[in-house]
Protein backbone atom coordinates (compact mmCIF):
# COMPACT_ATOMS: atom_id res chain seq x y z
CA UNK A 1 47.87 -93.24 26.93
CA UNK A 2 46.68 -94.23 23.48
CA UNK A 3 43.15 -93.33 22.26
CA UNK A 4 43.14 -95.96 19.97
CA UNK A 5 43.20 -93.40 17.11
CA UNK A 6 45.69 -93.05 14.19
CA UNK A 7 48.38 -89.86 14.37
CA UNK A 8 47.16 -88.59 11.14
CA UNK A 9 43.32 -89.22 12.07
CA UNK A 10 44.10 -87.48 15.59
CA UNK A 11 45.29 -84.63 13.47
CA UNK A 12 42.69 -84.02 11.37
CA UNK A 13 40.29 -84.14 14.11
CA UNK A 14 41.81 -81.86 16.52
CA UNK A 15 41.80 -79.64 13.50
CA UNK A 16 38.22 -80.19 13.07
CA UNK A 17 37.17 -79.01 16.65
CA UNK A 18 39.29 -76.18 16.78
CA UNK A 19 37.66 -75.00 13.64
CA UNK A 20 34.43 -76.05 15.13
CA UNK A 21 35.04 -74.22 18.37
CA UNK A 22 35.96 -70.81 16.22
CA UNK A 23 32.99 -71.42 14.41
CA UNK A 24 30.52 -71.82 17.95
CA UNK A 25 32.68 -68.56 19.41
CA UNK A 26 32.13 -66.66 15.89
CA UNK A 27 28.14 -67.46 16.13
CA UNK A 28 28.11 -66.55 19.82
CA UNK A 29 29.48 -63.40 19.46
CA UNK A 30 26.92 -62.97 16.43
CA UNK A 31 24.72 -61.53 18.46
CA UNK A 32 20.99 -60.14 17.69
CA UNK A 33 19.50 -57.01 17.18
CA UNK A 34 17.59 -57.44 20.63
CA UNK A 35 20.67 -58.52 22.32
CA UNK A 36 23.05 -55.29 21.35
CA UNK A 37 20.12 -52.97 21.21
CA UNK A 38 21.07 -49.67 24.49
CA UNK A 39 19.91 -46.80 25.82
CA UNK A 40 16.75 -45.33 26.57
CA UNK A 41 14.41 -48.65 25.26
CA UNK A 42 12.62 -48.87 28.44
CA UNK A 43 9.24 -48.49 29.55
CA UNK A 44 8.15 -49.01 26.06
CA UNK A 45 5.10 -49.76 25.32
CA UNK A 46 2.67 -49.49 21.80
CA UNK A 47 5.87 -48.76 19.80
CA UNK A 48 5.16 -47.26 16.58
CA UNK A 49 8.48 -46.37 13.79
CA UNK A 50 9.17 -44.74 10.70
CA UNK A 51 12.65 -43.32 9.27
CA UNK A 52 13.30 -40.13 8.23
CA UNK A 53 16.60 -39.65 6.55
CA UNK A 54 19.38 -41.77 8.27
CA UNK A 55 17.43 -41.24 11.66
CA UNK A 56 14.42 -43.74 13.25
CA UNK A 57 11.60 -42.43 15.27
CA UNK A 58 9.54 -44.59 18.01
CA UNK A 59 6.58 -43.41 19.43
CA UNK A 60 5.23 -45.07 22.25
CA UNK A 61 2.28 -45.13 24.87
CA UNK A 62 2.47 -43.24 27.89
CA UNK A 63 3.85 -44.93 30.98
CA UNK A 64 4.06 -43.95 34.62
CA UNK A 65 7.58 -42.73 34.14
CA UNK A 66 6.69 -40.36 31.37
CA UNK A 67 5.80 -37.38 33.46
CA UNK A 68 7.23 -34.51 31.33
CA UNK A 69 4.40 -34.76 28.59
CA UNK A 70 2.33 -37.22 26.89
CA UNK A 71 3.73 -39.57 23.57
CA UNK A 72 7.16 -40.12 24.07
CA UNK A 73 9.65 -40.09 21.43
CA UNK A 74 13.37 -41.99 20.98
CA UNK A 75 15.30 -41.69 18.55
CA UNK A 76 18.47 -43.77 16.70
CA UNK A 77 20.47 -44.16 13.77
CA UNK A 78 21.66 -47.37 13.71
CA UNK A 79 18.54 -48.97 15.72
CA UNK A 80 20.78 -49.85 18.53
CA UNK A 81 21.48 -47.22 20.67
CA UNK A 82 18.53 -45.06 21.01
CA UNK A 83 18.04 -41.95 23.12
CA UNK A 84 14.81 -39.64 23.96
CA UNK A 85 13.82 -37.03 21.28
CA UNK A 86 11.00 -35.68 23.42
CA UNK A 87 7.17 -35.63 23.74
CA UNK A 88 4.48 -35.18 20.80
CA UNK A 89 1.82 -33.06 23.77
CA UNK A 90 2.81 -30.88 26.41
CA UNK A 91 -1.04 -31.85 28.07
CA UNK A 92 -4.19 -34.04 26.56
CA UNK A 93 -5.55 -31.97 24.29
CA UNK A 94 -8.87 -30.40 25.34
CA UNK A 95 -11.30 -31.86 23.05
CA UNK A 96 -9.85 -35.75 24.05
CA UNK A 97 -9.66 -34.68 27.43
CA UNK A 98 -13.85 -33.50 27.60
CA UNK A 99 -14.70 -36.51 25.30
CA UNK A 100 -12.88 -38.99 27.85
CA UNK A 101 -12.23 -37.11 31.50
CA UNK A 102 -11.06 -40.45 32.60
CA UNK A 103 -7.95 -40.37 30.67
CA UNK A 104 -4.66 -40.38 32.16
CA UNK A 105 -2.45 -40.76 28.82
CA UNK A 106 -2.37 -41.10 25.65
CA UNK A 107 -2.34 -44.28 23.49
CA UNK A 108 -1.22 -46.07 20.29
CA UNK A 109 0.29 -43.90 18.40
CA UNK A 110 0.95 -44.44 14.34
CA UNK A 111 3.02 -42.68 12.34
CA UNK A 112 2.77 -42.17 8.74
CA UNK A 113 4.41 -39.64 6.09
CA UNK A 114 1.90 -38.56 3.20
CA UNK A 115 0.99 -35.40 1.66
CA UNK A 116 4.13 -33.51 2.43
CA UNK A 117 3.73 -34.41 6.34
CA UNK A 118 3.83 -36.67 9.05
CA UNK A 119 0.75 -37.96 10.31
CA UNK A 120 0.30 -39.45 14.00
CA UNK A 121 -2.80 -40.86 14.72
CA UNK A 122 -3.48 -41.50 18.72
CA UNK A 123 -6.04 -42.68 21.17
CA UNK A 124 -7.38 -41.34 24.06
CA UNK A 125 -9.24 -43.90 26.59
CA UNK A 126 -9.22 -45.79 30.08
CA UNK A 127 -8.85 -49.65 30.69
CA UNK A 128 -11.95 -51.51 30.15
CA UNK A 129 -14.23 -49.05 28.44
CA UNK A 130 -14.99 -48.31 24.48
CA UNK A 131 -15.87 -44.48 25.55
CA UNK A 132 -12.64 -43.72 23.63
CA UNK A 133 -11.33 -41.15 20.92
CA UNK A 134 -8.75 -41.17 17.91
CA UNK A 135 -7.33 -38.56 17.16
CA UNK A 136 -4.59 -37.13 14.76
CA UNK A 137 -1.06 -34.72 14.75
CA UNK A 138 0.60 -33.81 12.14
CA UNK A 139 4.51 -32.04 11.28
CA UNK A 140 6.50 -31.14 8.67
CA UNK A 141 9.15 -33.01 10.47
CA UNK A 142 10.75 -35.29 13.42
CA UNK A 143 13.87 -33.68 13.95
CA UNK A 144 13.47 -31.94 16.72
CA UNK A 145 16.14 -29.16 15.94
CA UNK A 146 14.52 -28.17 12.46
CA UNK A 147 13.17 -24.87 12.48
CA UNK A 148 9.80 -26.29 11.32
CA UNK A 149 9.37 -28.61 14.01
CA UNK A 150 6.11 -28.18 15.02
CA UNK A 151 3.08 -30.79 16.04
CA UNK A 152 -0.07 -29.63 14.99
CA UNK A 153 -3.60 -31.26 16.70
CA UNK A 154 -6.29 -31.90 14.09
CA UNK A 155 -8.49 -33.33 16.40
CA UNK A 156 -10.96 -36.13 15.88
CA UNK A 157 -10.85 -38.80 13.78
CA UNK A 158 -13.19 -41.46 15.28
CA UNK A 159 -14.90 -41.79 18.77
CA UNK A 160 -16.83 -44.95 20.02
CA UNK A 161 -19.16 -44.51 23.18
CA UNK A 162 -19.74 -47.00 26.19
CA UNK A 163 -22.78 -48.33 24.33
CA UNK A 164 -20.92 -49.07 20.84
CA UNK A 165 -19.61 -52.86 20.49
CA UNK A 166 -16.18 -51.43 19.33
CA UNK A 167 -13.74 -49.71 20.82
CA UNK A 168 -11.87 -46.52 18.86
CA UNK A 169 -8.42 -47.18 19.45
CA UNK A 170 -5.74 -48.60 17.92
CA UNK A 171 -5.44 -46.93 14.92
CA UNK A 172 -3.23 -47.68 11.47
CA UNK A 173 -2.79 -46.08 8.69
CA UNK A 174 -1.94 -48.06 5.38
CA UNK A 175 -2.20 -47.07 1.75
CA UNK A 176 -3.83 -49.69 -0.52
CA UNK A 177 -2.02 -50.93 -4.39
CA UNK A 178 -4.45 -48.22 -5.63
CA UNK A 179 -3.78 -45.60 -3.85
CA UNK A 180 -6.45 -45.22 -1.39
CA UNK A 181 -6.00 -44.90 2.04
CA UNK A 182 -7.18 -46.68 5.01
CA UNK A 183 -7.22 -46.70 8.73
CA UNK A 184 -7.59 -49.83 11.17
CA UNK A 185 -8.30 -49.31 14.49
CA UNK A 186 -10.10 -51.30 17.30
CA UNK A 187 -9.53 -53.59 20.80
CA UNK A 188 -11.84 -56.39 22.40
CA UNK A 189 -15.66 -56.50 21.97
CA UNK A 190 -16.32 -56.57 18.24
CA UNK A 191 -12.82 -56.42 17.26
CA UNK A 192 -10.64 -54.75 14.16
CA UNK A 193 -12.51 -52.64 11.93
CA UNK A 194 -11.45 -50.63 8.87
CA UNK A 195 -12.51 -47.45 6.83
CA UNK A 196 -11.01 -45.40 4.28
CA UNK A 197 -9.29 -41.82 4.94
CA UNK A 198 -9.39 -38.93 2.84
CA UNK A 199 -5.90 -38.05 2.16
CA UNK A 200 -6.34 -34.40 2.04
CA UNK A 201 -7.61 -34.25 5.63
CA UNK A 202 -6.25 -37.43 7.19
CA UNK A 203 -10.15 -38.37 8.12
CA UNK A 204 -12.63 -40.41 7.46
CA UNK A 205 -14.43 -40.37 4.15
CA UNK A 206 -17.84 -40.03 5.35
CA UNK A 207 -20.78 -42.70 4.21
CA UNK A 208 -18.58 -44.96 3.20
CA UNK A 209 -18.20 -48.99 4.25
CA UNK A 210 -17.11 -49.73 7.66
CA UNK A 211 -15.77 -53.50 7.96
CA UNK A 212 -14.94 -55.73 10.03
CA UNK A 213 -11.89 -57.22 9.66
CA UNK A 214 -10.87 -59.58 12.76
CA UNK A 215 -12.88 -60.64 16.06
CA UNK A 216 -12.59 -63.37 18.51
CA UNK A 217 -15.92 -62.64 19.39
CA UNK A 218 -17.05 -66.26 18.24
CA UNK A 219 -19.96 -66.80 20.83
CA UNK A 220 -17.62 -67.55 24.22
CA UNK A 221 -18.90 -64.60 26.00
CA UNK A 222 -16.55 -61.57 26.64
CA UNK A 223 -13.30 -60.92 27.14
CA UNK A 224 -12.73 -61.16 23.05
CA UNK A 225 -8.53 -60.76 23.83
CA UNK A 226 -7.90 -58.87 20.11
CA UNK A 227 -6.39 -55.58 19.73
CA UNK A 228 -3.76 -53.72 17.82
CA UNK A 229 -4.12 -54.16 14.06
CA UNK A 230 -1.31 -53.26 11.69
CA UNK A 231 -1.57 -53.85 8.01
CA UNK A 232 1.12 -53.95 5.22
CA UNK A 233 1.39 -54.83 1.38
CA UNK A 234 3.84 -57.70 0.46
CA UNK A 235 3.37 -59.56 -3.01
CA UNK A 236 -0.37 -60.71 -3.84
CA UNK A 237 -1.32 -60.27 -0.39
CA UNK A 238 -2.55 -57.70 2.28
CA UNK A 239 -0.95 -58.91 5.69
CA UNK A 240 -2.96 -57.86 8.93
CA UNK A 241 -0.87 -58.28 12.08
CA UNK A 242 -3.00 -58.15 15.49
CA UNK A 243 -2.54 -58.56 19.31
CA UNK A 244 -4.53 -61.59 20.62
CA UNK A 245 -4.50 -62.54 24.75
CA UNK A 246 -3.42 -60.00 27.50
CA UNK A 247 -0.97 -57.34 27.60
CA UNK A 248 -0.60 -54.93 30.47
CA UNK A 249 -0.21 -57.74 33.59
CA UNK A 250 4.01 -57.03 33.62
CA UNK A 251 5.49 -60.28 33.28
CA UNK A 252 1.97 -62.18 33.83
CA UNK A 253 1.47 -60.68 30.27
CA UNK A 254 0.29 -63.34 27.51
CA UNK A 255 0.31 -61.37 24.75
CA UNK A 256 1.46 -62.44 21.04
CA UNK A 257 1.13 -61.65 17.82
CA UNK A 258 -1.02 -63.31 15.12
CA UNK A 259 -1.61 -62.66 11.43
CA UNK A 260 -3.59 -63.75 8.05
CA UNK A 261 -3.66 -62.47 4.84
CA UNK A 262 -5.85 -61.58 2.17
CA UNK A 263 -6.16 -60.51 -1.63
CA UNK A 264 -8.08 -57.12 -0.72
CA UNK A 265 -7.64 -54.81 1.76
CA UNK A 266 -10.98 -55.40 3.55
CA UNK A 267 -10.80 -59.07 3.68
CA UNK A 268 -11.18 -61.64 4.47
CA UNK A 269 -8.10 -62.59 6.10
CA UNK A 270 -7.49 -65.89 6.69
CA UNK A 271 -4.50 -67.79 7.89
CA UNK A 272 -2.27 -70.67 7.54
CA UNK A 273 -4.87 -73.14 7.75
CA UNK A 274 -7.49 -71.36 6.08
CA UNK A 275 -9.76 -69.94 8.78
CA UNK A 276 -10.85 -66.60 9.05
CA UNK A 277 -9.80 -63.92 11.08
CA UNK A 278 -13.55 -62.80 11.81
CA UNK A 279 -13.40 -66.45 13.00
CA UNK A 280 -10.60 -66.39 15.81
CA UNK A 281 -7.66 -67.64 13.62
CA UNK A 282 -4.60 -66.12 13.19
CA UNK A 283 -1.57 -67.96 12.23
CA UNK A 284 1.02 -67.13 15.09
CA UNK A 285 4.22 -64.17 14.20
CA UNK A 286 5.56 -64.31 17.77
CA UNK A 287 5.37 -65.03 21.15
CA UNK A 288 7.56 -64.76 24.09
CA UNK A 289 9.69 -66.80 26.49
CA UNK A 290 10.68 -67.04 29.69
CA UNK A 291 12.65 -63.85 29.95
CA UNK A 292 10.63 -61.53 27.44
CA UNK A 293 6.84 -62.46 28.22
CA UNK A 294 3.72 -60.51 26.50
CA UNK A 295 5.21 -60.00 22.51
CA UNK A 296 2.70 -57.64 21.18
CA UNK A 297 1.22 -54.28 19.97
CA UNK A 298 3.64 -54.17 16.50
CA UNK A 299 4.54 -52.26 14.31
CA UNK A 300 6.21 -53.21 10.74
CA UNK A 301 9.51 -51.11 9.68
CA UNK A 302 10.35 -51.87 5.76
CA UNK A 303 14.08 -50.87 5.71
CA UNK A 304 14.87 -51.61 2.30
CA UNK A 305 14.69 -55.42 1.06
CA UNK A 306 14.41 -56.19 4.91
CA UNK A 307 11.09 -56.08 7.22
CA UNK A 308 11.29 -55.99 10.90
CA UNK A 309 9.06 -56.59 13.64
CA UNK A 310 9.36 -53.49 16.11
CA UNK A 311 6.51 -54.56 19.31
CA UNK A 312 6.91 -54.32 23.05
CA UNK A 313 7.77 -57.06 25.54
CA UNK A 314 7.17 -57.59 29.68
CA UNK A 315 11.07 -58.17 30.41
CA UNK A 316 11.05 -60.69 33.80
CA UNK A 317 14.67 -60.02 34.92
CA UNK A 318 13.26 -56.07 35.12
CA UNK A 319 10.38 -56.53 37.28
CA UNK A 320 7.94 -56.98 34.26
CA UNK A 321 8.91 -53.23 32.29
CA UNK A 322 7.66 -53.09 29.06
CA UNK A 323 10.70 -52.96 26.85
CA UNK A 324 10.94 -52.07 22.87
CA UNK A 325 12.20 -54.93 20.88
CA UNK A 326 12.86 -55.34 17.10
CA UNK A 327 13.33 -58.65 15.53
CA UNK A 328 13.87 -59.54 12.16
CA UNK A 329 10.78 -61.26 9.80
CA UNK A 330 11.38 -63.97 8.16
CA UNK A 331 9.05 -65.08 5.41
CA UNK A 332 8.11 -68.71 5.08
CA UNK A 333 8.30 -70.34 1.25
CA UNK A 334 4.61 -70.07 1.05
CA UNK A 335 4.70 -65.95 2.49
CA UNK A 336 3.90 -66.06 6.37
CA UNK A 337 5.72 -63.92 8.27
CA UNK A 338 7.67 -64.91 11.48
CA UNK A 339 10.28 -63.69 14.19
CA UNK A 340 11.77 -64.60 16.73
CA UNK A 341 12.96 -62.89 20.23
């Protein structure tokens, strides 16, 4: 049967779509962080990371499957396969557990490494109430096997009451072009505040500034869906990721991740379009699909010349579990960040 097409011109095309074909197969079997990433990656939720040596460290919220102490922590080298490295608490400690009897876990964890230690900075708190603590732990290490392995409670750091219009958890720790040192914390009401920490102690500098930094309290009556702040340094800018909608509803989660930028570290932050983040905008980083629903709570890992998006997901084919996931950022021509599942 002819196909009305020339030998020669047959040839070259059958050429053509084989080398097309190997091409599709070789991108198909391309596959993404997310995609190859094993092992112990779920119930994650509130993932926080940081390397040390050839070795990363999540930290995570407590779930209902982490029954053997209280801050969970995986470990990998390659951030594929990842395994459990253990718990930061045996128990609450006391002083979080009288400040907020209602308790059951323990919250947003950071991690930072300044001063000759690491620093993790956690909350303490119950669902739909600002009576809610942050606290800190330090260590000279994360490998559990060192012979100075040891976390260390320092206790408070900031507490907000039922009557306060923001809510003390959350936290983040980022160091400013300067020097200086800075925590941002905060989830719902009045929304994503800031204040500077003495190095020495990992605290807050007392009498100084406390701002406000993001809020989608814009006069539409509570819930103000805005949680989660993360901050980092890239070029002329200060970038300040944040959680906006619900997390927490399994695969009913709408969660995502928004950002905006400014030239200081208090603000303001703006985004894409120019409109504040004290405002409601946020230019979007992320948001799920119709597998991984409820992208949020992020972290930042800056791995050499490459920045990744580490954040938690409600996985649908898994009954909703909260799952860690890392994606890659890429950064627009004019510097906005995005990823993709």
């Amino acid at each position: 049967m002819s196909t009305g097409v020339p030998l020669a011109r047959r040839a070259f095309l059958g050429g053509s779509l084989l080398a097309l074909a190997g091409l599709r197969g070789a991108l198909a079997s391309t596959a993404s962080l997310n995609e190859r990433m094993q092992g112990d990656i779920e119930p994650v939720h509130d993932p926080c990371i940081i390397r040390q040596g050839d070795t990363y460290y999540v930290f995570s919220t407590n779930t209902k499957k982490d029954t053997e102490g209280f801050i969970a922590c995986r470990r990998s080298r390659d951030l594929v396969s990842w395994e459990r490295a253990g718990y930061v608490f045996a128990q609450i400690p006391e002083w979080a557990h009288d400040a907020v009897p209602s308790a059951k876990g323990l919250w947003a964890p950071d991690i930072s490494f300044f001063n000759g230690e690491y620093h993790l900075y956690y909350s303490a708190s119950s669902f739909g109430s600002s009576n809610s603590v942050i606290g800190l732990a330090t260590n000279k290490t994360l490998d559990p096997s060192a012979s100075e392995f040891e976390w260390v409670d320092r206790g408070l750091v900031m507490r907000s009451r039922a009557h306060d219009k923001y809510n003390a958890i959350d936290p983040n720790l980022v160091e400013d072009r300067e020097g200086k040192f800075w925590l941002s914390w905060g989830s719902f009401w009045s929304g994503l505040k800031l204040f500077r920490i003495d190095p020495a102690t990992g605290k807050r500098v007392e009498g100084e500034e406390m701002y406000s930094i993001a809020s989608r309290d814009v006069g539409r009556g509570a819930p103000n869906p805005i949680e989660a702040p993360f901050i980092i340094s890239r070029g002329d800018f200060y970038y300040l990721f944040a959680s906006y909608d619900f997390c927490c509803r399994g695969a009913k989660s709408d969660y995502f991740v928004a950002c905006g930028r400014s030239r200081a570290i208090t603000g303001p932050y703006v985004d894409v379009n120019g409109k504040s983040l004290l405002e409601g905008g946020g230019s979007v980083v992320i948001q799920g699909n119709e597998r991984f629903k409820g992208t949020g709570h992020n972290a930042v890992l800056r791995d050499g010349d490459r920045d990744y998006l580490v954040y938690h997901a409600y996985d649908a084919e898994q009954k909703g579990t909260p799952t860690l996931r890392i994606s890659p950022i890429y950064w627009t021509p004019d510097g906005w960040p995005r990823a993709q599942l």
